[in-house]
Protein backbone atom coordinates (compact mmCIF):
# COMPACT_ATOMS: atom_id res chain seq x y z
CA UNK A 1 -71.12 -29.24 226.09
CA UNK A 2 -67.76 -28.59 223.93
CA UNK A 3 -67.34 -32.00 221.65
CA UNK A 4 -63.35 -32.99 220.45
CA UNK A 5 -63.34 -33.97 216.58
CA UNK A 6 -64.36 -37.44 217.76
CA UNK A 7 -68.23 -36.47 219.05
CA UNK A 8 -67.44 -36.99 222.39
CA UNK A 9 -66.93 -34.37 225.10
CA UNK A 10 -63.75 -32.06 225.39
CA UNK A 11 -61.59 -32.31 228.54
CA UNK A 12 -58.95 -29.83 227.02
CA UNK A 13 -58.72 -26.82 224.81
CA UNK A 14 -55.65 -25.84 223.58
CA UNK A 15 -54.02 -23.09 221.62
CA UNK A 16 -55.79 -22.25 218.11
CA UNK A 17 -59.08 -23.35 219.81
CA UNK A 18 -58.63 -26.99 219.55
CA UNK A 19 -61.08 -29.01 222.10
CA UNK A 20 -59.60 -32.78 222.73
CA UNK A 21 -60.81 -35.62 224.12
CA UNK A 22 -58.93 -37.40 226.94
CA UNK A 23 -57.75 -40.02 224.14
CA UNK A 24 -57.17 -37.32 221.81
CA UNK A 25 -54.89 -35.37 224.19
CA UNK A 26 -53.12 -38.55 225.41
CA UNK A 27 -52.48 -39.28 221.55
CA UNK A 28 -51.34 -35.58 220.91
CA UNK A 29 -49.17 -35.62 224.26
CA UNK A 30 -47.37 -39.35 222.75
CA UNK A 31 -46.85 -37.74 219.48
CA UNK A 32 -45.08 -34.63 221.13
CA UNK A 33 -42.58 -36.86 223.10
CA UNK A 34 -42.28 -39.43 220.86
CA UNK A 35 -41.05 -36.70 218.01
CA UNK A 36 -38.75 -34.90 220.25
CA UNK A 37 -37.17 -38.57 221.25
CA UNK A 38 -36.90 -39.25 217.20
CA UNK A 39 -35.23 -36.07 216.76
CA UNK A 40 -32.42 -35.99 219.88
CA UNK A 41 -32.37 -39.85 220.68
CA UNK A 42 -29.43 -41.72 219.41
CA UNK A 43 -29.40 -45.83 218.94
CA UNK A 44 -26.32 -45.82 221.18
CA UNK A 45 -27.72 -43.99 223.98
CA UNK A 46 -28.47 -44.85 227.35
CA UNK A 47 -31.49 -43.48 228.76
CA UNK A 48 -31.92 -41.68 232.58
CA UNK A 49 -35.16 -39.91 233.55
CA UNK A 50 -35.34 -37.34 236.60
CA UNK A 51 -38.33 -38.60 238.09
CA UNK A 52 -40.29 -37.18 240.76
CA UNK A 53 -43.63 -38.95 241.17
CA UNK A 54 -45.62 -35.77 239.98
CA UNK A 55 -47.59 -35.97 236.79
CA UNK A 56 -45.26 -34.18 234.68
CA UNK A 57 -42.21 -36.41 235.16
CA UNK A 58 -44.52 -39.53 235.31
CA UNK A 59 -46.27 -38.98 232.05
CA UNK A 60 -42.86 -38.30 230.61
CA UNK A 61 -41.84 -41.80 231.94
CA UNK A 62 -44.58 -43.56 230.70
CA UNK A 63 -44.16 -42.20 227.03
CA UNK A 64 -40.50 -42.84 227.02
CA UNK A 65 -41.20 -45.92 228.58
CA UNK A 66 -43.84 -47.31 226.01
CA UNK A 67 -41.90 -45.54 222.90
CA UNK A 68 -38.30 -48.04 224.00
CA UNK A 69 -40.58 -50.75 224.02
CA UNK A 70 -41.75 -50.34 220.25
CA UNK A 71 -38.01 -50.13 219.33
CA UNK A 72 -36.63 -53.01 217.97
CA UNK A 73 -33.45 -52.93 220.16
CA UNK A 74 -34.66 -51.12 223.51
CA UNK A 75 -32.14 -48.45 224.65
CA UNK A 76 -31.17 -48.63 228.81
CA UNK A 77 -33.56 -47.11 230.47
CA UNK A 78 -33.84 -45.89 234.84
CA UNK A 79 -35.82 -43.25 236.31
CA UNK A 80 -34.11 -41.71 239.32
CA UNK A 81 -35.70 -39.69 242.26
CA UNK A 82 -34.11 -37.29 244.55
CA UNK A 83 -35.49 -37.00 247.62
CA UNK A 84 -35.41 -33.89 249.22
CA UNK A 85 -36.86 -34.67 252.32
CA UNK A 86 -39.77 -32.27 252.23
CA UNK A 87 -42.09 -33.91 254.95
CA UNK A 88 -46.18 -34.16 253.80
CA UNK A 89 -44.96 -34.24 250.05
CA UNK A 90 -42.19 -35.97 248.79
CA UNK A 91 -43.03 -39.48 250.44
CA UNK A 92 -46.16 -39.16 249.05
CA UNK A 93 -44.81 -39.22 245.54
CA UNK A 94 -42.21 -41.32 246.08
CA UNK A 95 -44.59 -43.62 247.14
CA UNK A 96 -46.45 -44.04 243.99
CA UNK A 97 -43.56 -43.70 241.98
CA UNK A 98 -42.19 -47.15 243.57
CA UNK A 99 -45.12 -48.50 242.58
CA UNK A 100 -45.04 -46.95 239.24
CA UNK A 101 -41.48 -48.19 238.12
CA UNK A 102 -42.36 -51.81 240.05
CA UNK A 103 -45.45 -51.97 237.84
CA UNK A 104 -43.63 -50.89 234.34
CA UNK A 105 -40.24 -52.88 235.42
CA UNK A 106 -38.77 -49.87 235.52
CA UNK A 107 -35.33 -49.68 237.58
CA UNK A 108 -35.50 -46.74 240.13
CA UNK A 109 -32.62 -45.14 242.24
CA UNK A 110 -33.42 -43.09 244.91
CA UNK A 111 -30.80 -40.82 246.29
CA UNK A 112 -31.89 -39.03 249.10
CA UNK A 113 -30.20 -35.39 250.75
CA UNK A 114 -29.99 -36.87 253.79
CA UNK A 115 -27.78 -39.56 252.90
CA UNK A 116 -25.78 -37.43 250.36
CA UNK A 117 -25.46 -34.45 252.44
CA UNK A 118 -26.74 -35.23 256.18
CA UNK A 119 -29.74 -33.15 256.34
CA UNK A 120 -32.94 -32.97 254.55
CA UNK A 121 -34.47 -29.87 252.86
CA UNK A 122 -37.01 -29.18 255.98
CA UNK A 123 -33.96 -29.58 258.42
CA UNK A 124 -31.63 -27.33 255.55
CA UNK A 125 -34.45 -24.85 255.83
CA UNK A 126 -34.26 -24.22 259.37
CA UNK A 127 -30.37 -23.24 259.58
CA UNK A 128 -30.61 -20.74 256.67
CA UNK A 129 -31.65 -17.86 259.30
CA UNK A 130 -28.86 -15.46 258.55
CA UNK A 131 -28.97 -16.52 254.68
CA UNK A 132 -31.41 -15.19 252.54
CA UNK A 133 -30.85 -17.69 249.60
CA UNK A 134 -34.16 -18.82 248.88
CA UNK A 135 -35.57 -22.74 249.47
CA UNK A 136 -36.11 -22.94 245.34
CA UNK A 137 -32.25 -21.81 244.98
CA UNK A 138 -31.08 -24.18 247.75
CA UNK A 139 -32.94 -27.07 246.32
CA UNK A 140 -32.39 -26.65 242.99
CA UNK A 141 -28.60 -26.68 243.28
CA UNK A 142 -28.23 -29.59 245.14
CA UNK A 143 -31.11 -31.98 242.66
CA UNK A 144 -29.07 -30.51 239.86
CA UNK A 145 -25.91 -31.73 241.30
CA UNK A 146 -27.17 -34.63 242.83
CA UNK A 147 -28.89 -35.77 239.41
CA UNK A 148 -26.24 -35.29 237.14
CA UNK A 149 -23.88 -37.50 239.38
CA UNK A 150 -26.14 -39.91 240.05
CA UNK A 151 -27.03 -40.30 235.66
CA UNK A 152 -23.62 -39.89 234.94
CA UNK A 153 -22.56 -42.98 237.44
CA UNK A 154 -25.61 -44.62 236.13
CA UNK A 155 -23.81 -44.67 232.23
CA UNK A 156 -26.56 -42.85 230.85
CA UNK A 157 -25.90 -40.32 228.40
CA UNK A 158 -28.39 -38.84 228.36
CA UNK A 159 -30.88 -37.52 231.44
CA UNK A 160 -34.20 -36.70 230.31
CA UNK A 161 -36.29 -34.14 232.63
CA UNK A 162 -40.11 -33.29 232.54
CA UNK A 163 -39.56 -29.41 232.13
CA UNK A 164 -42.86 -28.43 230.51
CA UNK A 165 -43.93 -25.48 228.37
CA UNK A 166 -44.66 -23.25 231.33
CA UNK A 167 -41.41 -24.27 233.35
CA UNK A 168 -39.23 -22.96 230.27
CA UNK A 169 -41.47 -19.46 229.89
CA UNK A 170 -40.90 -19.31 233.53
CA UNK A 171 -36.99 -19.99 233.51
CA UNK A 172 -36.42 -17.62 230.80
CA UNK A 173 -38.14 -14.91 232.27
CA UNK A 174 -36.47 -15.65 235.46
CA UNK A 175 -32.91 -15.32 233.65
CA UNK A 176 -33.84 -11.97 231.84
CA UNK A 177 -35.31 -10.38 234.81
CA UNK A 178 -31.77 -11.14 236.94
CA UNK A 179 -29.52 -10.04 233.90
CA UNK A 180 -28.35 -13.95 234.06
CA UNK A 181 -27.86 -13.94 230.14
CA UNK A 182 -25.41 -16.82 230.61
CA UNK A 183 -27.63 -19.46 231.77
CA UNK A 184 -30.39 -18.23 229.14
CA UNK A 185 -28.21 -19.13 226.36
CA UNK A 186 -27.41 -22.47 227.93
CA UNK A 187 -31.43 -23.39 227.89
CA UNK A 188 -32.92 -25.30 224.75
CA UNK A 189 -34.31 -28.90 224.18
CA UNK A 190 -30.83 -30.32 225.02
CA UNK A 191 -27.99 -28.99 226.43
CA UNK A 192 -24.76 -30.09 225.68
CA UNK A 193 -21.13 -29.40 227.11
CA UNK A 194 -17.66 -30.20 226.19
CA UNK A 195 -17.32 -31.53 229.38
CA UNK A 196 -17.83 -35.80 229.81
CA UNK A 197 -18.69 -35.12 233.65
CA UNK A 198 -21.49 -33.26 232.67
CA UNK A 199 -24.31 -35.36 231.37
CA UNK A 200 -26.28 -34.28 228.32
CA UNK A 201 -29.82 -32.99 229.78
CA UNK A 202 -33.11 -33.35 227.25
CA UNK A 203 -36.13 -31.83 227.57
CA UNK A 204 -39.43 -33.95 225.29
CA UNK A 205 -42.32 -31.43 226.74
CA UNK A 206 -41.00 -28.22 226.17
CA UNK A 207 -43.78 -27.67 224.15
CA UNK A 208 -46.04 -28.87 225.61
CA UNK A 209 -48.44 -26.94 228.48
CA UNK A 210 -48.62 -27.70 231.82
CA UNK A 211 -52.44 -27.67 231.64
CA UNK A 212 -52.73 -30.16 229.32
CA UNK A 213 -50.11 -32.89 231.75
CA UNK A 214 -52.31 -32.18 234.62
CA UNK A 215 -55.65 -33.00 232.69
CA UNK A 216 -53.31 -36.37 231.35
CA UNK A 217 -52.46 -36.82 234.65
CA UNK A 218 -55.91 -36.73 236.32
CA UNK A 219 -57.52 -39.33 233.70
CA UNK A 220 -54.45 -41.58 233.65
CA UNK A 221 -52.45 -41.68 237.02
CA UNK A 222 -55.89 -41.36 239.94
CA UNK A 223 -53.71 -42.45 242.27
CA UNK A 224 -51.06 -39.25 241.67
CA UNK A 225 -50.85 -37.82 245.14
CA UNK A 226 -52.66 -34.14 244.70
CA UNK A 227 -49.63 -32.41 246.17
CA UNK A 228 -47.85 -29.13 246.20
CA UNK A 229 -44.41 -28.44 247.40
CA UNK A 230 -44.38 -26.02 250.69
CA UNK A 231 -42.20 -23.70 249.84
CA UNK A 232 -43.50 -23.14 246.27
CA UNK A 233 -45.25 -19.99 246.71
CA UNK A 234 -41.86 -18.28 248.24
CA UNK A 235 -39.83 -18.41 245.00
CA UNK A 236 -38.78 -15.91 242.32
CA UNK A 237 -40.40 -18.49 239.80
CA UNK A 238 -43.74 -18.63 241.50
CA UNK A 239 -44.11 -14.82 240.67
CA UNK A 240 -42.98 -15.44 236.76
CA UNK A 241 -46.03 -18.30 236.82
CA UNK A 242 -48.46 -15.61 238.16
CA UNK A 243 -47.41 -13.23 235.47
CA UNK A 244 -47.28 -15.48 232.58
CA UNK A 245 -50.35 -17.28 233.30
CA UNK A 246 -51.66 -13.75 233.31
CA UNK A 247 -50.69 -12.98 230.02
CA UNK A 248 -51.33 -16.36 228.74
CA UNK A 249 -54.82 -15.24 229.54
CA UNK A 250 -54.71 -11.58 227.98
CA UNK A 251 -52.90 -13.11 224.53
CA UNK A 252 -53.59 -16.72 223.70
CA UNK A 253 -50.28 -18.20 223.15
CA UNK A 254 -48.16 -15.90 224.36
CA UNK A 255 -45.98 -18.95 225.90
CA UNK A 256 -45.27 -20.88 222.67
CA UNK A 257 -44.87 -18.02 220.73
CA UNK A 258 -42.15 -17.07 223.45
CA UNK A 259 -40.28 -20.33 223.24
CA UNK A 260 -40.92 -20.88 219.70
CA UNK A 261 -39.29 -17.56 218.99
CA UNK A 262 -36.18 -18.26 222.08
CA UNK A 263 -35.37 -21.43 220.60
CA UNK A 264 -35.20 -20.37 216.81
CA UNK A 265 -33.97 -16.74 217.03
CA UNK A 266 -32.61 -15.93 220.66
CA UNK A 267 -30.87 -19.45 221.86
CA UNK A 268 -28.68 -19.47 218.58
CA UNK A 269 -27.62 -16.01 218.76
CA UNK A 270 -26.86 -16.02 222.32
CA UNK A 271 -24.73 -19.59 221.81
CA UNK A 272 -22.92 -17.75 219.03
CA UNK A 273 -21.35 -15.20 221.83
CA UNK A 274 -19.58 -17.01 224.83
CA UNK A 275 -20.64 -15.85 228.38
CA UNK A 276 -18.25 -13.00 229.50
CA UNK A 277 -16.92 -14.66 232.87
CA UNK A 278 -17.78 -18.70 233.79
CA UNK A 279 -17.05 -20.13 230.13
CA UNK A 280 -14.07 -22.12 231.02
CA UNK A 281 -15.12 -25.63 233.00
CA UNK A 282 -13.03 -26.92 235.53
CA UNK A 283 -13.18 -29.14 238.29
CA UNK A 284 -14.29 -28.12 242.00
CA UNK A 285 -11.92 -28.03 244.66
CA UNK A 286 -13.74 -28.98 247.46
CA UNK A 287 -15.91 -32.51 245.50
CA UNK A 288 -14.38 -32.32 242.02
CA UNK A 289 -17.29 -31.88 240.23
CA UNK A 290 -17.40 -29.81 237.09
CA UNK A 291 -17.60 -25.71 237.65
CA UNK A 292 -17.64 -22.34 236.13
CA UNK A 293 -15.82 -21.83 239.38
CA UNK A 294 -13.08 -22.89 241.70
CA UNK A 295 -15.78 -23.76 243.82
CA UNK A 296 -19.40 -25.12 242.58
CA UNK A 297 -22.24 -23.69 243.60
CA UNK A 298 -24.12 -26.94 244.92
CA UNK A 299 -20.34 -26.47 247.68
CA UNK A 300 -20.65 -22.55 247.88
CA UNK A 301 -24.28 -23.38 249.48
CA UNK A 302 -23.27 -26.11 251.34
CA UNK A 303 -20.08 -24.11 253.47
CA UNK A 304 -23.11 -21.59 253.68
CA UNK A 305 -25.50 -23.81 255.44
CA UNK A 306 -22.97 -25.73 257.15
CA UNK A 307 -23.65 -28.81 255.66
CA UNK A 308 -21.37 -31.87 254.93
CA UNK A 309 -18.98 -32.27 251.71
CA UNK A 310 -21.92 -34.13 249.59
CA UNK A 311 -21.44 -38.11 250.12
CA UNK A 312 -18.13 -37.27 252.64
């Protein structure tokens, strides 16, 4: 049996060859986050973290959690949930992540599609018959919408998501394989805007691989539900995992190399040139949130679906 450093037996090997113990990993995993929250985390901040009940967002929770409560003066701190409304998953996770924050005295706000735009994803999925945006497009807007609203009427300044190594690889092969060179230069560990409606969004595990979160997640959180979102398997970013968990196999690596190299060659040369068309921010005419747009995309969608003016 593969031994960590320690003598006792390996639940993870990681790049370079390293085998870790479940305490070893959890200790590598703090060190990550607790770095990245040194390096972007201000004393005047207030904290917001988009949390899902999956074991990415709640080991990101946990460690931002436990790393406020070594700090002499503890910064605000929420987790907020959107609920989609994806029936067999999300109240599953929701679920647990009640308990979760009720356990840690966490506060949790839940904000729900249904309320906010009178129809949940499953319902939102049955009326796009003559539109062929995809589920992972359609959901996506409206949690990025919904999220920055919700943090920025929270006071945070800062919202903290659980993107992992192998969600960034995945986004910025996404971006390079649509031509969207706009959104690829918008990408790093936090991204900023001149714009005070938009809240700051920071990113602790980009480094960090997704198999090593769901081997944290399966000795720390038993209780995680063991779910996976239905309409996973029909998005563009399901086909990027395929392929870069296929190279990841081929070339050892191959992800943090990739985001290594994006974030200290490619994100600071693309910042350096402003995007050709959407640069300017203004505010939407139809909810008067920020846009590259007259209209924002999270409104676009909804006129396409037929859904309500969000919170109307």
């Amino acid at each position: 049996m593969d031994e960590c450093r320690c003598g006792r037996p390996a639940v993870y090997h990681g790049s370079g060859g390293r085998l870790t113990c479940g305490d070893h990993l959890s200790e590598w995993l703090r060190s990550q986050v607790f770095a990245e929250l040194k390096k972007f985390i201000k004393s005047s901040d207030s904290l917001a973290v988009a949390a899902s009940g999956g074991k990415d967002s709640t080991a990101l929770l946990e460690m931002v959690h436990d790393w406020n409560c070594e700090r002499n003066n503890p910064l605000p701190l929420k987790a907020i949930l959107i609920d989609e409304g994806i029936t067999g998953y999300r109240e599953f996770t929701r679920k647990f992540l009640e308990k979760f924050c009720e356990f840690h005295d966490i506060p949790l706000t839940v904000v729900t599609f249904r309320e906010s735009l009178g129809s949940n994803l499953d319902s939102i999925m049955k009326r796009r018959k003559d539109s062929q945006v995809s589920s992972c497009t359609i959901c996506g807007a409206f949690r990025r919408y919904l999220l920055n609203r919700v943090a920025r009427e929270a006071g945070a300044t800062k919202l903290l998501l659980a993107h992992n190594l192998d969600d960034e690889v995945q986004t910025l092969l996404m971006n390079l394989f649509t031509g969207n060179v706009g959104q690829a230069g918008r990408k790093g560990e936090l991204s900023e805007t001149p714009d005070d409606l938009f809240v700051p969004r920071f990113k602790p595990l980009i480094r960090v691989p997704e198999k090593a979160l769901t081997i944290h997640g399966l000795l720390h959180y038993p209780s995680l539900p063991d779910r996976e979102c239905p309409y996973l398997r029909e998005s563009l970013r399901y086909e990027m995992r395929l392929m870069a968990n296929e190279y990841e196999t081929l070339h050892p690596g191959f992800k943090l190399k990739l985001i290594n190299t994006y974030l200290r060659d490619i994100l600071p040369a693309l910042q350096k040139t402003p995007p050709k068309s959407g640069g300017n921010l203004q505010k939407c005419e139809c909810c008067g949130e920020p846009a590259s747009q007259l209209i924002c995309k999270t409104c676009q969608l909804r006129q396409t679906l037929g859904l309500k003016a969000p919170d109307a």
